[in-house]
Protein backbone atom coordinates (compact mmCIF):
# COMPACT_ATOMS: atom_id res chain seq x y z
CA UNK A 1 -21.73 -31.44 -63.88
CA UNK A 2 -24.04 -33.88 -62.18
CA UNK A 3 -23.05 -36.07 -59.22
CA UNK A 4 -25.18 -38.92 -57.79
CA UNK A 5 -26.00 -39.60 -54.69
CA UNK A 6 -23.63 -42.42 -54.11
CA UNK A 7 -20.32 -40.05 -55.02
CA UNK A 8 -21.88 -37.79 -52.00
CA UNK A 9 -21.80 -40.62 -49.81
CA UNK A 10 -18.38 -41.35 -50.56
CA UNK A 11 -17.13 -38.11 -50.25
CA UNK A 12 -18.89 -37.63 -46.34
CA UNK A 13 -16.90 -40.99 -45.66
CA UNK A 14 -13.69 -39.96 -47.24
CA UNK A 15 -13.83 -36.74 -45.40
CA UNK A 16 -15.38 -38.45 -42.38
CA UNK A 17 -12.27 -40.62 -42.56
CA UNK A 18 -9.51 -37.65 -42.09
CA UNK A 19 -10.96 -35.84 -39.96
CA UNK A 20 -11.49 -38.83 -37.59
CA UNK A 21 -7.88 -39.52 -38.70
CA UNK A 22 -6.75 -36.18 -37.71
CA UNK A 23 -8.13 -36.07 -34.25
CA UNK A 24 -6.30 -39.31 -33.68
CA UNK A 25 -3.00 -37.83 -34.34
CA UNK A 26 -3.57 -34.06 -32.56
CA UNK A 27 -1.50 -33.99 -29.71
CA UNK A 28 -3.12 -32.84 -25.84
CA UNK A 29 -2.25 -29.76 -25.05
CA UNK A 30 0.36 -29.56 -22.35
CA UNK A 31 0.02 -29.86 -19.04
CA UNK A 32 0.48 -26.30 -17.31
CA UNK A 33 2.95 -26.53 -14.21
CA UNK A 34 5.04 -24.26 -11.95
CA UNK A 35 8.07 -24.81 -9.80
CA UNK A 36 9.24 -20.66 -8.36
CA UNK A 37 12.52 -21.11 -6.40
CA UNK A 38 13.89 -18.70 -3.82
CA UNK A 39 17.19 -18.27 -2.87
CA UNK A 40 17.98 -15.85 0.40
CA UNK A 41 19.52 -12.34 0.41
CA UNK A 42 21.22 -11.86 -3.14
CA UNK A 43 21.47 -8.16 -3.86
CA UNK A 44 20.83 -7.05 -7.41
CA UNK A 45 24.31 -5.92 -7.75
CA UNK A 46 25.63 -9.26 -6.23
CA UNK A 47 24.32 -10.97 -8.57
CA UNK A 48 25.58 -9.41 -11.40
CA UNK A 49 28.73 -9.83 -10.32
CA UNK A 50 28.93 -13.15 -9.64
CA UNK A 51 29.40 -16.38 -12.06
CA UNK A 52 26.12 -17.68 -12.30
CA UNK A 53 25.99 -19.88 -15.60
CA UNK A 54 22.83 -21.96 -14.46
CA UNK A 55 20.77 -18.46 -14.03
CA UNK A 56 22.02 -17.38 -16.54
CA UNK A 57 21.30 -20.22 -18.73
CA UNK A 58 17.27 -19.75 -17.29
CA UNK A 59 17.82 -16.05 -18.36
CA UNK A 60 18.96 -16.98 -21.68
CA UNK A 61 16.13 -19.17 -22.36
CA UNK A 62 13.43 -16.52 -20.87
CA UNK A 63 14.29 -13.53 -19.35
CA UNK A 64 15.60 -11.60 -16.35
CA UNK A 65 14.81 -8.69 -14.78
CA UNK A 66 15.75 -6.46 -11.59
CA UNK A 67 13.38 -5.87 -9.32
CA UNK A 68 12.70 -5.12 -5.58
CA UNK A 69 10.82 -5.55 -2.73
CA UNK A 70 10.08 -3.24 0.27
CA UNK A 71 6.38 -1.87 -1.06
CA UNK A 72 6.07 1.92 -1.03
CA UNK A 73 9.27 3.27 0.32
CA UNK A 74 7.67 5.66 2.55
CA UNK A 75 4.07 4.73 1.88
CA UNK A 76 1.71 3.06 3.60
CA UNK A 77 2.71 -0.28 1.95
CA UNK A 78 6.58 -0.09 3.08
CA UNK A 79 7.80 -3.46 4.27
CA UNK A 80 10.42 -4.78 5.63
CA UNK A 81 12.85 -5.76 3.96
CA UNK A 82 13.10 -9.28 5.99
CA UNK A 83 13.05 -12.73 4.74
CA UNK A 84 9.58 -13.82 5.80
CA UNK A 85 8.36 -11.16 5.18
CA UNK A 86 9.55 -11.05 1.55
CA UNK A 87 8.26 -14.89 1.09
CA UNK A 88 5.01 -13.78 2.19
CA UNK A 89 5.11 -11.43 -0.09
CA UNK A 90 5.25 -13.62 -2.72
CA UNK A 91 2.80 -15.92 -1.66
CA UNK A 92 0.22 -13.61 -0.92
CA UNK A 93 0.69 -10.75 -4.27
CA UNK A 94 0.60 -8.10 -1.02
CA UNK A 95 2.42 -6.23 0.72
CA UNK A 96 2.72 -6.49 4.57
CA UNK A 97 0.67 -3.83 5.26
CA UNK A 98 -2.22 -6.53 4.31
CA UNK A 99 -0.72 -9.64 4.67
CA UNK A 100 0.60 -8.26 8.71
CA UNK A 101 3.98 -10.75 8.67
CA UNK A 102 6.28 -8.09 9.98
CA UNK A 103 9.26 -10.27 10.54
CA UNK A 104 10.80 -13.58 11.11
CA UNK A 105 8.85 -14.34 14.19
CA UNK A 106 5.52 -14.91 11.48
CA UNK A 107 2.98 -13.63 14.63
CA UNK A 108 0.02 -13.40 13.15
CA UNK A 109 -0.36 -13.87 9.28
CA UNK A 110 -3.99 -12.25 7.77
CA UNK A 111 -4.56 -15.23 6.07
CA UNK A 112 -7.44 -13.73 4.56
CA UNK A 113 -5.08 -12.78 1.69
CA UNK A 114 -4.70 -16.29 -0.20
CA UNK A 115 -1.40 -17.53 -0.56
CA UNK A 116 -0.54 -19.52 -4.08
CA UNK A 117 -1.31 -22.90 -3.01
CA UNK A 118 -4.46 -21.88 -1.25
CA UNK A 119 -5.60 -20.55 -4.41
CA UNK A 120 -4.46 -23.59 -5.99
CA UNK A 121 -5.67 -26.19 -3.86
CA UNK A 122 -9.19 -24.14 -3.99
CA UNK A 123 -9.37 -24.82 -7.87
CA UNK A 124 -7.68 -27.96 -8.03
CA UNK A 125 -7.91 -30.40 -5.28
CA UNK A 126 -6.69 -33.00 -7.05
CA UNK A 127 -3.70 -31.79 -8.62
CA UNK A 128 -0.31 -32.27 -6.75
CA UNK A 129 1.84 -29.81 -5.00
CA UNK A 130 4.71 -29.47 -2.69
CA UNK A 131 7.54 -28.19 -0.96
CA UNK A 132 11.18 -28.03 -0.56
CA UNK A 133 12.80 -25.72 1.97
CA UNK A 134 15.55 -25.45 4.38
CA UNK A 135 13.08 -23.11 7.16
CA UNK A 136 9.79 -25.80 8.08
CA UNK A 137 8.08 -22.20 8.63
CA UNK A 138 7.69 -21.52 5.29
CA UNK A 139 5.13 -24.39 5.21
CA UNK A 140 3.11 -24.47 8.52
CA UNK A 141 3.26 -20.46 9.03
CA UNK A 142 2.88 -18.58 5.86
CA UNK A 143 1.28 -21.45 4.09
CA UNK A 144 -0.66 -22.48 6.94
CA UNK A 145 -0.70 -25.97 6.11
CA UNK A 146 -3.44 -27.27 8.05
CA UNK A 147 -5.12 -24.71 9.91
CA UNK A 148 -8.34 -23.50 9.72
CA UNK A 149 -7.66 -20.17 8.66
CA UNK A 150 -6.31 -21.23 5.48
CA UNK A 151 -9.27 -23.79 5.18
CA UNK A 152 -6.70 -26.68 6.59
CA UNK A 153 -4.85 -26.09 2.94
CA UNK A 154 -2.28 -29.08 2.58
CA UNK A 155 0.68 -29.88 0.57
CA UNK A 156 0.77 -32.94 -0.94
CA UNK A 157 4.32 -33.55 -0.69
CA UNK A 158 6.76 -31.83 2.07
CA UNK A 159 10.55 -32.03 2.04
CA UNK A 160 11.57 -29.71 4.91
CA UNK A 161 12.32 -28.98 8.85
CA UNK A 162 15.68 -30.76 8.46
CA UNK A 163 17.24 -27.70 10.34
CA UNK A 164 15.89 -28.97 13.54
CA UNK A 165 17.32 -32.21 13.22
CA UNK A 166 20.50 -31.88 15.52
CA UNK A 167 22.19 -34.86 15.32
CA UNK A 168 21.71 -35.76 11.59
CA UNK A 169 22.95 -32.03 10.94
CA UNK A 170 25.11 -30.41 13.55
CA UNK A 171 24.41 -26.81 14.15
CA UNK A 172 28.41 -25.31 13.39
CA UNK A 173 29.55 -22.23 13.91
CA UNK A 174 30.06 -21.77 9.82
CA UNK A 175 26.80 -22.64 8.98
CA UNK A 176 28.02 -25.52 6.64
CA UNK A 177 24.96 -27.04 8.28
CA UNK A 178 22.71 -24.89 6.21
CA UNK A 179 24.70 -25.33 3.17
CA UNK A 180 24.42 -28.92 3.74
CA UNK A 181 20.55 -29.06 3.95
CA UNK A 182 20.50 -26.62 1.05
CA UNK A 183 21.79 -29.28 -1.10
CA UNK A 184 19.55 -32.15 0.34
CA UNK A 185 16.70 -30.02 -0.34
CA UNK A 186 18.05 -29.04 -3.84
CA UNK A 187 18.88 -32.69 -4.48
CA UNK A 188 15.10 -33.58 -3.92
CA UNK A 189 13.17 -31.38 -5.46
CA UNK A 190 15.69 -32.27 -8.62
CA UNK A 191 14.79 -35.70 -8.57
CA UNK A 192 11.10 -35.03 -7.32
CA UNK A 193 9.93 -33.11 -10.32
CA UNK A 194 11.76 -35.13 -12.91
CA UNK A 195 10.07 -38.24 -10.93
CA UNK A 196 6.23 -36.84 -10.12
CA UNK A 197 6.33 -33.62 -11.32
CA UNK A 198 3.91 -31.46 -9.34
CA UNK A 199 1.74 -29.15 -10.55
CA UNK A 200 2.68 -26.04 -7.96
CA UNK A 201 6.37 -26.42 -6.15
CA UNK A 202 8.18 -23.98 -3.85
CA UNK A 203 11.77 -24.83 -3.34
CA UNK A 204 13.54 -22.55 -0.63
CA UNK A 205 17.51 -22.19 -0.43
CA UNK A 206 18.68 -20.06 2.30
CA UNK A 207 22.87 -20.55 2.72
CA UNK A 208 23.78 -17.35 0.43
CA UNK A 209 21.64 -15.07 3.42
CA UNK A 210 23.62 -17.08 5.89
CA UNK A 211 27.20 -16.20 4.37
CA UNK A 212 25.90 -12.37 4.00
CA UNK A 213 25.17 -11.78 7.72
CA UNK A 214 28.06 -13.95 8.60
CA UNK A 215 30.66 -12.31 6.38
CA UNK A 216 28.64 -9.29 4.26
CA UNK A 217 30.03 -8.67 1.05
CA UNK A 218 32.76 -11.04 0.55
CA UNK A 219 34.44 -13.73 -0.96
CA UNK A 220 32.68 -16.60 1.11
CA UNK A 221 28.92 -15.05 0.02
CA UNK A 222 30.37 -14.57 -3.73
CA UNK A 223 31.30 -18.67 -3.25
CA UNK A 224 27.62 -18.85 -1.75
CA UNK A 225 26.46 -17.99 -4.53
CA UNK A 226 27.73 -19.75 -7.15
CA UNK A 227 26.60 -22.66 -4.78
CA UNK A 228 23.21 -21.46 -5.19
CA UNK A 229 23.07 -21.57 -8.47
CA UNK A 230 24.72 -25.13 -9.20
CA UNK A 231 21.94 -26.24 -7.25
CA UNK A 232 18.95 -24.49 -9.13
CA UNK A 233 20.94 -25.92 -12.59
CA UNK A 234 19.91 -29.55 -10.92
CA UNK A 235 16.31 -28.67 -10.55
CA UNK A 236 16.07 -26.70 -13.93
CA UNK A 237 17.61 -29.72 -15.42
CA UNK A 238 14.82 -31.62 -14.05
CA UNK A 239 12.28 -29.45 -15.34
CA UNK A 240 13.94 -29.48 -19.25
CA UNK A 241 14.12 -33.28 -19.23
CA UNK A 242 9.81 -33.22 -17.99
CA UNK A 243 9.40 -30.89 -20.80
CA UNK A 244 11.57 -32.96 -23.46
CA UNK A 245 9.90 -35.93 -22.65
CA UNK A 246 6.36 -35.80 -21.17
CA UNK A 247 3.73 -33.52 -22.99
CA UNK A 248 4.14 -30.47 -20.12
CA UNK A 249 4.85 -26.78 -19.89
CA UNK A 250 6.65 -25.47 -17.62
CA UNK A 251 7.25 -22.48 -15.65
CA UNK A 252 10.02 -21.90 -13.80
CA UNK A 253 10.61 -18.66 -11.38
CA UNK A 254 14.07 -17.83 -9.15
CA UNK A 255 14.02 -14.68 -7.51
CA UNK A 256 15.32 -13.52 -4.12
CA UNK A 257 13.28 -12.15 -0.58
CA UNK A 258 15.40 -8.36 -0.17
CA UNK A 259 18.99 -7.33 -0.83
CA UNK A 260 21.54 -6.01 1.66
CA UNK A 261 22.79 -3.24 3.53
CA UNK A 262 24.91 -0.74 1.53
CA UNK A 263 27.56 -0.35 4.29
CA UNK A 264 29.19 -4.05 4.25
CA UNK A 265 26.55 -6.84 3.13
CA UNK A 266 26.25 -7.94 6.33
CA UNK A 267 22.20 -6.77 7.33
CA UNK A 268 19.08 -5.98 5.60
CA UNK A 269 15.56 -5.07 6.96
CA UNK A 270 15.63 -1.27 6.11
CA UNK A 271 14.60 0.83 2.85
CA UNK A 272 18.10 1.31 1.03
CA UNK A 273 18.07 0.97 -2.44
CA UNK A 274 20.82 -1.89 -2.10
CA UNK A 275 18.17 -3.50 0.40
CA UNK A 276 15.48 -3.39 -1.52
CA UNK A 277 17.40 -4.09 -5.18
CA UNK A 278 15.91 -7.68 -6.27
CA UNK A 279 16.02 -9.52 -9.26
CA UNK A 280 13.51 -12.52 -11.15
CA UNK A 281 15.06 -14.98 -13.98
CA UNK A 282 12.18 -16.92 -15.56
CA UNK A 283 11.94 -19.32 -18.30
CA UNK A 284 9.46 -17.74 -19.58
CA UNK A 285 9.25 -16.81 -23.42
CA UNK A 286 5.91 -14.85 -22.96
CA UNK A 287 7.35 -12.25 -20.65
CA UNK A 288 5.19 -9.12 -21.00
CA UNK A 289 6.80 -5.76 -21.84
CA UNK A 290 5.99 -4.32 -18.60
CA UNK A 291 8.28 -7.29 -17.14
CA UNK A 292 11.50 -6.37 -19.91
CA UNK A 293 10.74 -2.42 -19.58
CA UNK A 294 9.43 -1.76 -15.90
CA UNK A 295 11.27 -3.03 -12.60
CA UNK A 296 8.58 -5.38 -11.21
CA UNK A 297 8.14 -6.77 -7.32
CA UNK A 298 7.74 -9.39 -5.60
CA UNK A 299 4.06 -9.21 -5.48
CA UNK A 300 3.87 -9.78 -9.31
CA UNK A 301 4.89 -12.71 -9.40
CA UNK A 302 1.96 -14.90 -7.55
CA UNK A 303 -0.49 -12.55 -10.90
CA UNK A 304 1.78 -14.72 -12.87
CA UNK A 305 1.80 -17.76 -11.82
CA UNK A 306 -2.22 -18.20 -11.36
CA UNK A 307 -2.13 -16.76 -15.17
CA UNK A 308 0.02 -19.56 -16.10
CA UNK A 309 -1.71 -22.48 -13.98
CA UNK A 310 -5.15 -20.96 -15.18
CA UNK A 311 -6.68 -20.76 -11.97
CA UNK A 312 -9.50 -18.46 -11.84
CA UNK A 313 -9.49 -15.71 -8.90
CA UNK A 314 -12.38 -14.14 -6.97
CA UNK A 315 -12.71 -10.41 -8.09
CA UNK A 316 -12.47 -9.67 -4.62
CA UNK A 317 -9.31 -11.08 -4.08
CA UNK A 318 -8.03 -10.42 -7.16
CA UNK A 319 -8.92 -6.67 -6.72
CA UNK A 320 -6.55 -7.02 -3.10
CA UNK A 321 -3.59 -7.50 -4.77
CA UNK A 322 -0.43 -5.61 -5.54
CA UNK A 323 1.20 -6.91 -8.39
CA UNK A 324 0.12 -7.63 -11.88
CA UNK A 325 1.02 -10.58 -13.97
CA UNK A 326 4.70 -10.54 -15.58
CA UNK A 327 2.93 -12.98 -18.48
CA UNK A 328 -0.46 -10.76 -19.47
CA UNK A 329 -1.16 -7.18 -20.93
CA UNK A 330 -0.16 -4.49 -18.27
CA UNK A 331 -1.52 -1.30 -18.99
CA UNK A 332 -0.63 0.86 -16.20
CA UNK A 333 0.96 1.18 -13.17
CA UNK A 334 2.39 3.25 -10.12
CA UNK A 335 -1.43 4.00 -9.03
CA UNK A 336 -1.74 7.03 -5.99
CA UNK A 337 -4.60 8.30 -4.14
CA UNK A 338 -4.41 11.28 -2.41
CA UNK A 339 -6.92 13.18 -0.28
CA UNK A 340 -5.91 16.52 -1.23
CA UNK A 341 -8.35 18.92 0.81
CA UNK A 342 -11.63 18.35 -0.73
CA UNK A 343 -10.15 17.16 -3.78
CA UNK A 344 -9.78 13.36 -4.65
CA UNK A 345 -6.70 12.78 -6.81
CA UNK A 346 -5.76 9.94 -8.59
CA UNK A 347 -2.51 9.07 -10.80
CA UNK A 348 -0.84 6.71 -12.55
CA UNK A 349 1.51 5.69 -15.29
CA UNK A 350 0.20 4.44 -18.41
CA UNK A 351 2.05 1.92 -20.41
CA UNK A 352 -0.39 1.19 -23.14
CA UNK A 353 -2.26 2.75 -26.34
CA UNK A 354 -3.19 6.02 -24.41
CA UNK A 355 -7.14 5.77 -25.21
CA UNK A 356 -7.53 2.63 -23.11
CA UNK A 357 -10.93 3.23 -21.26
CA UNK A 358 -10.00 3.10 -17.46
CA UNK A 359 -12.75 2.74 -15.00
CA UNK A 360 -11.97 4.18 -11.50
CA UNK A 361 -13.84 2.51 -8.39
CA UNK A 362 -14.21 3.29 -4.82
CA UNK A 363 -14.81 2.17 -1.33
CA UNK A 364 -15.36 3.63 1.83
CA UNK A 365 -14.37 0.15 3.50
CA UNK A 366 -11.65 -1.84 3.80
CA UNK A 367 -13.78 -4.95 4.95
CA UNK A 368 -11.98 -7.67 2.79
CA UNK A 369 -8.97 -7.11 6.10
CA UNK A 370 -11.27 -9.04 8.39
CA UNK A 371 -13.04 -11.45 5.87
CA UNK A 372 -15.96 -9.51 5.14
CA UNK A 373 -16.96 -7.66 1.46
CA UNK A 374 -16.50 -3.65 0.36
CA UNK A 375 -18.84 -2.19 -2.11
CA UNK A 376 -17.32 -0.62 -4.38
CA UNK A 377 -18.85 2.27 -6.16
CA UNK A 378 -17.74 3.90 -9.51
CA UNK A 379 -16.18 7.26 -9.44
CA UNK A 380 -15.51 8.20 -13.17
CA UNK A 381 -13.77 7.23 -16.04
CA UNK A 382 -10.84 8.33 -18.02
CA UNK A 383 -8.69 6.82 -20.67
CA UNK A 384 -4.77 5.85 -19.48
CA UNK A 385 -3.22 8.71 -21.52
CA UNK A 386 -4.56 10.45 -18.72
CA UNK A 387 -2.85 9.56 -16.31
CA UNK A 388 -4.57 11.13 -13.47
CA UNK A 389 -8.14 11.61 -12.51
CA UNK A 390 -9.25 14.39 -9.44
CA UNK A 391 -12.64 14.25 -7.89
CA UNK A 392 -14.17 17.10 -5.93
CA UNK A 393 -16.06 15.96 -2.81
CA UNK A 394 -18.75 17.36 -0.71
CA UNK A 395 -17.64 18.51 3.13
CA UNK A 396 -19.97 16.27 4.32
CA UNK A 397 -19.16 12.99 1.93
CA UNK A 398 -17.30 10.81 3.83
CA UNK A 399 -13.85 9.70 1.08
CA UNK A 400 -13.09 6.37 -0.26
CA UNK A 401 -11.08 4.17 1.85
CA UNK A 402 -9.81 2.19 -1.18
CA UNK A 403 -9.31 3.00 -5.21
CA UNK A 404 -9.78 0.44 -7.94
CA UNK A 405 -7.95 1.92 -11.38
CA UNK A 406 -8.95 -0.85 -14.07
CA UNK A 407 -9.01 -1.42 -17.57
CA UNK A 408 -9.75 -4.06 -19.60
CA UNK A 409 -6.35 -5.91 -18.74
CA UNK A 410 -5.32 -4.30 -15.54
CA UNK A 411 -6.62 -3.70 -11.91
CA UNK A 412 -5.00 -2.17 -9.92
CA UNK A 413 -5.42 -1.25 -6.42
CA UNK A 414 -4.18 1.82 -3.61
CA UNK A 415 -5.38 3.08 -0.47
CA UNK A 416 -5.99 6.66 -0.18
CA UNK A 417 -3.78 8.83 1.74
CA UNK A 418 -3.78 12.35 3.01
């Protein structure tokens, strides 16, 4: 069949037409953003049994998990299991053995692990963030918020350090103070997000913790509680009504900082299971199988959320940090180095196809503590079925000071130990 040149030139223009017509009509693609929310000193096991249909509702839309916080029990990585400590911990995907906040007092923070807004702000400068917590040291210690160590990192929007305000909330003996505060904060972030929706928000609650060290496990914290969660149902109400009717995606992690004592409730700082039993709800549809199969920390959860607001990550800090993202492949995990003699050895768990290719790297620095670089060097490699990896050295060879265990999805990261 023959066709002349003017039925070509109406069949560019036709098709010219629809796909002009089509790009009209294709929708943005939604705007990535993150609120993480957490509430003080709620034991796994409290939890659990405790009425708590707003998490629950989270849970049933994404997932929960348990999970816990503490680092290496008895490793080099064990941390307290403190409030600001835990926070940091989040903040920074470390444990405190790098981060160095040791306790409440926040002394000297190694800012030279990025927290989650530093990262942020880094990437996108322009892009909104903020705050809303019942302890003002969430935002100029561990964030830093304005110093030069954190490269004078701001938040664009601050709703916090009513808990020094004496007369507008009197410090009582019951703490309803806190409570009080807990639901102003609550109350704003609520309307916040579902007014300006940030990009990257932190709300912080902190009664519950107050009610466990005041009472330990009893009926006032089980009351706590539940007032926890009505007040994260106000700000995940928020977030469903940005998402039903603005073109946005959001992400939206509660967890807690440690658990409590097994005795009565009433303390927490130590390496008990009960202390160091967490959970995480999420939103989150795309939860990974290491995040539904594993028990995850703390530290996973800033791998996640810099996943999920695609910001991109040195290496070097990347290569720092001790989680893994709750959102992306995970391949392996529980990594140890030990010096054993002459003899490097190196294990971990592998939670993939067991002929992933892992590459194993090492350095005889740990530089990136004090702002400088480490070399890294590569030792071998292996596949994940595996699961371990020795290496003999010579006498005179000095040993690596740090291990990188990577695949294709996965670093991860230990310190060597004798």
């Amino acid at each position: 069949m023959r066709f002349t040149t003017s039925f070509f030139y109406m069949l560019m223009c036709s098709c010219s037409l629809q796909l002009t017509a089509q790009q009209l009509t294709t929708e943005p693609a939604p705007e990535q953003k993150v609120v993480f929310i957490i509430v003080d000193g709620i034991a796994n096991d409290m939890l659990k049994n405790t009425e708590t249909p707003q998490l629950d509702a989270i849970a049933q839309d994404g997932g929960y998990t348990e999970a816990y916080v503490g680092g290496e029990k008895e490793g080099y990585s064990k941390t307290p299991t403190i409030s600001a400590v835990g926070y940091n911990s989040l903040l920074t995907g470390v444990w405190a053995n790098k981060h160095n906040v040791w306790g409440n007092s926040i002394k000297d923070p190694n800012y030279n692990y990025p927290t989650i807004f530093r990262l942020f702000k880094d990437v996108y400068p322009n892009k909104s963030t903020a705050i809303f917590s019942t302890w003002l040291d969430n935002r100029t210690k561990l964030i830093g918020t304005g110093l030069p160590q954190t490269q004078h990192v701001e938040v664009d929007y601050a709703f916090d350090g009513f808990e020094l305000d004496t007369i507008r909330f009197p410090h009582d003996p019951m703490r309803d103070y806190i409570k009080n505060i807990d639901a102003l904060v609550a109350t704003e972030a609520s309307a916040y997000i579902k007014s300006n929706a940030p990009y990257l928000s932190w709300v912080y609650l902190e009664y519950s913790d107050d009610m466990g060290h005041g009472y330990g496990d009893s009926p006032q914290l089980t009351q706590a509680i539940k007032y926890e969660d009505s007040l994260i149902g106000k700000i995940y109400d928020a977030v469903k009504y940005r998402e039903q009717n603005h073109n946005e995606d959001w992400l939206m992690v509660v967890t807690t900082d440690h658990g409590r004592s097994a005795h009565d409730g009433k303390g927490h700082g130590g390496q008990s299971d009960r202390e160091r039993a967490t959970w995480i709800v999420t939103n989150s549809k795309a939860t990974n199988s290491y995040f539904k199969n594993e028990t995850p920390a703390i530290v996973d959860i800033l791998p996640t959320l810099t996943s999920f607001l695609d910001i991109p990550v040195a290496d070097a800090t990347r290569a720092e940090w001790d989680g893994v993202s709750l959102i992306d492949p995970v391949d392996l995990t529980n990594p140890t180095a030990t010096l054993k003699g002459d003899t490097l050895v190196i294990t971990w768990e592998n939670l993939t196809n067991p002929n992933t290719e892992v590459s194993l790297l090492g350095s005889k620095s740990n530089a990136f503590k004090t702002g400088g670089t480490d070399a890294y060097s590569k030792l071998g490699t292996t596949t994940t079925g595996a699961e371990s990896y020795e290496i003999s050295l010579e006498k005179s060879d000095q040993a690596p000071v740090k291990i990188l265990i990577q695949t294709r999805h996965t670093t991860r990261n230990v310190w060597v130990t004798q």
